[in-house]
C-alpha atoms as a PDB file:
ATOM      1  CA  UNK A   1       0.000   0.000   0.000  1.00  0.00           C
ATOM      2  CA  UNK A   2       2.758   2.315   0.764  1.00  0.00           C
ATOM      3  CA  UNK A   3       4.041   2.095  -3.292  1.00  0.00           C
ATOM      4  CA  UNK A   4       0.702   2.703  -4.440  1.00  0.00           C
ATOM      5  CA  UNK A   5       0.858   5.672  -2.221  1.00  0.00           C
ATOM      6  CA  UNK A   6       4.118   6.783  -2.461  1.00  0.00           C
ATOM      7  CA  UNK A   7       5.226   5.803  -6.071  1.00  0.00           C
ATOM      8  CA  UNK A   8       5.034   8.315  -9.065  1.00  0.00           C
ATOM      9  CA  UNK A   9       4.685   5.114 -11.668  1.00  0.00           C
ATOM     10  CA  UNK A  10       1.916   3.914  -9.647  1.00  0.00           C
ATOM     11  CA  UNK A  11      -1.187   4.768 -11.577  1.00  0.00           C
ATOM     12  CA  UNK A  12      -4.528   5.382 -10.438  1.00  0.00           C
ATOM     13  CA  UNK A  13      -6.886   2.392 -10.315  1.00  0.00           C
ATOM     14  CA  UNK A  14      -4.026   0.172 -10.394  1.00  0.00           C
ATOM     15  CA  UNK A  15      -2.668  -3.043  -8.318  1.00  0.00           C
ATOM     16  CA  UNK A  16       0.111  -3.251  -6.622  1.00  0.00           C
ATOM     17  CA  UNK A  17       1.964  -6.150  -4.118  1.00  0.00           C
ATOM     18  CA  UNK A  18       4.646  -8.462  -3.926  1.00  0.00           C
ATOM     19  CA  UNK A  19       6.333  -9.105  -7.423  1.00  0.00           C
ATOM     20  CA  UNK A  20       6.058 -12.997  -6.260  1.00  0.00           C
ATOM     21  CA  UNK A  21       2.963 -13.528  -4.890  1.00  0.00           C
ATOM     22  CA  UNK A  22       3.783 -13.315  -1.467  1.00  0.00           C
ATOM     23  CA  UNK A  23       7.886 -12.433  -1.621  1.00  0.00           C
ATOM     24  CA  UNK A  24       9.622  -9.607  -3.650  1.00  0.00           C
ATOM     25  CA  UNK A  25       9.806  -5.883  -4.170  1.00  0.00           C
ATOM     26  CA  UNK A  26       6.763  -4.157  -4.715  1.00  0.00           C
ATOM     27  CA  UNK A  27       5.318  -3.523  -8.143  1.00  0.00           C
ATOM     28  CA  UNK A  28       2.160  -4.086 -10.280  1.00  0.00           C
ATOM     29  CA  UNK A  29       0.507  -7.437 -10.044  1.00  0.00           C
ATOM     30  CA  UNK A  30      -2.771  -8.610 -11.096  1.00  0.00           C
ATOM     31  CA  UNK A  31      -5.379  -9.128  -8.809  1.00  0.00           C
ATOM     32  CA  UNK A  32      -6.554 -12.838  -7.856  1.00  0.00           C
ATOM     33  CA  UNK A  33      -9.589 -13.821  -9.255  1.00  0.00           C
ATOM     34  CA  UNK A  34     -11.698 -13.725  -6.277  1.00  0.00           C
ATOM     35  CA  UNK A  35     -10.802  -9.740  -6.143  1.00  0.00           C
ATOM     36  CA  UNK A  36     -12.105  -9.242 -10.102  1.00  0.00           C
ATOM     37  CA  UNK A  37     -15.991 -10.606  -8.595  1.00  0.00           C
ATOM     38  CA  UNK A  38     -18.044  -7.455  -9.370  1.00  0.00           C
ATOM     39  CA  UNK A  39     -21.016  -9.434  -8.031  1.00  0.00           C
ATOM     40  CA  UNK A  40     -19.325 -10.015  -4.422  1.00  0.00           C
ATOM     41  CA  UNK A  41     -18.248  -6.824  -4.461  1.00  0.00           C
ATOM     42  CA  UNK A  42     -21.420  -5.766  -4.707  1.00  0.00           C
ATOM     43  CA  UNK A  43     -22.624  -7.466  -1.881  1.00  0.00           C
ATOM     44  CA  UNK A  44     -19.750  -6.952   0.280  1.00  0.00           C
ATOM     45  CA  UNK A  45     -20.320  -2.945  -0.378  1.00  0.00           C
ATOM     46  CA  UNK A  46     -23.816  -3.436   0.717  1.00  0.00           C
ATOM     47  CA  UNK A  47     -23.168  -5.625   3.970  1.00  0.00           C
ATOM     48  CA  UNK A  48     -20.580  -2.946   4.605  1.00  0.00           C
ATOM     49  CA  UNK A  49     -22.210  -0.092   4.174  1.00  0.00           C
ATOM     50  CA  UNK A  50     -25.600  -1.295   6.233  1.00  0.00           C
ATOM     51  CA  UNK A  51     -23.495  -2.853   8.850  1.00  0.00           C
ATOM     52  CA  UNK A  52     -22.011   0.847   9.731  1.00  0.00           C
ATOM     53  CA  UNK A  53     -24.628   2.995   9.351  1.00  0.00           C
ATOM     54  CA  UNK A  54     -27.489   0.925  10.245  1.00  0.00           C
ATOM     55  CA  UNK A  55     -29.761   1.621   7.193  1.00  0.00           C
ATOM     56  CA  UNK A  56     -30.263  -0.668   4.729  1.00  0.00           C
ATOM     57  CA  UNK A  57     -30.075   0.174   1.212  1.00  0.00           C
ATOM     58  CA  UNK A  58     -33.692  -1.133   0.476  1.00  0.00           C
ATOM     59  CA  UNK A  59     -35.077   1.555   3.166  1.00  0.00           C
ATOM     60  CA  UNK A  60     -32.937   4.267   1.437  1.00  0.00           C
ATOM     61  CA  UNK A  61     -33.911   3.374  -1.914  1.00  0.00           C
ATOM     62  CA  UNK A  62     -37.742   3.338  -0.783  1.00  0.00           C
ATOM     63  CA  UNK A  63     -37.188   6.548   1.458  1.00  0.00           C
ATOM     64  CA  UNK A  64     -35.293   8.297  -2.225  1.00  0.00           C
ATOM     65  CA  UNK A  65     -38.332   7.170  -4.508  1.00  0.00           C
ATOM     66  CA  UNK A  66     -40.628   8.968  -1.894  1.00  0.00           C
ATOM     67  CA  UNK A  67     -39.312  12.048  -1.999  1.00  0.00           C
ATOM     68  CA  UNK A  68     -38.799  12.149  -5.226  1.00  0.00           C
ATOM     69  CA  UNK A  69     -42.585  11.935  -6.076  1.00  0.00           C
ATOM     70  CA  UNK A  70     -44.907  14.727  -6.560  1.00  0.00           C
ATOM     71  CA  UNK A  71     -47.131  15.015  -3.660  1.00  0.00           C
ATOM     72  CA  UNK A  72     -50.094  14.412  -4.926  1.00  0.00           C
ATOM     73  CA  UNK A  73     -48.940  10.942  -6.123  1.00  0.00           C
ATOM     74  CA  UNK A  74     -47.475   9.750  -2.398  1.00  0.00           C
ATOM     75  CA  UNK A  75     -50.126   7.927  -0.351  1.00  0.00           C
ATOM     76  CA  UNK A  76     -52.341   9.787   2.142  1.00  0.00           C
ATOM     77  CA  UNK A  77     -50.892   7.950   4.866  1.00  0.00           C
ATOM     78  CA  UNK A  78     -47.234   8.745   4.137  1.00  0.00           C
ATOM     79  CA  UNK A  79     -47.897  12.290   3.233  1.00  0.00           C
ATOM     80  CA  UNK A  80     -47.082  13.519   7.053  1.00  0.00           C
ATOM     81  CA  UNK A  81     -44.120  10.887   6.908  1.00  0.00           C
ATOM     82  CA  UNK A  82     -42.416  12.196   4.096  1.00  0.00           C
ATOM     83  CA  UNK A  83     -39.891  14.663   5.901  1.00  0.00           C
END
């Protein structure tokens, strides 16, 4: 982490570790496959991000599509509710 910080050829969005795999000066490297998963990054994100601020993203996508609607279109009973 330090040459990814540190290093003027380190470039943005890159990887960086041990040349060999676990030994060796620092440098680029590829990524292992389990760190390329968009779909368990996804999730991971999610757990993440509900875990530390205690909403989940389902109640702030429901809460965002509220308040995005016209009034006249939000039920009666969520009207007071909305702010």
């Amino acid at each position: 982490m330090l040459y990814a910080a540190t290093s003027p050829e380190a470039e943005q969005g890159g990887y960086y570790g041990p040349r060999w795999a676990l030994v060796g000066p620092p440098g680029p490297t590829r990524p292992p496959k389990k760190g390329l998963d968009r779909d368990a990054a996804a999730r991971l994100r999610a757990a993440a991000s509900e875990r530390l601020t205690g909403v989940s993203v389902q109640a702030c996508t429901r809460s965002f599509a509220l308040a995005a609607m016209p009034a006249w279109r939000v039920p009666q009973s969520r009207r007071d509710s909305r702010l």
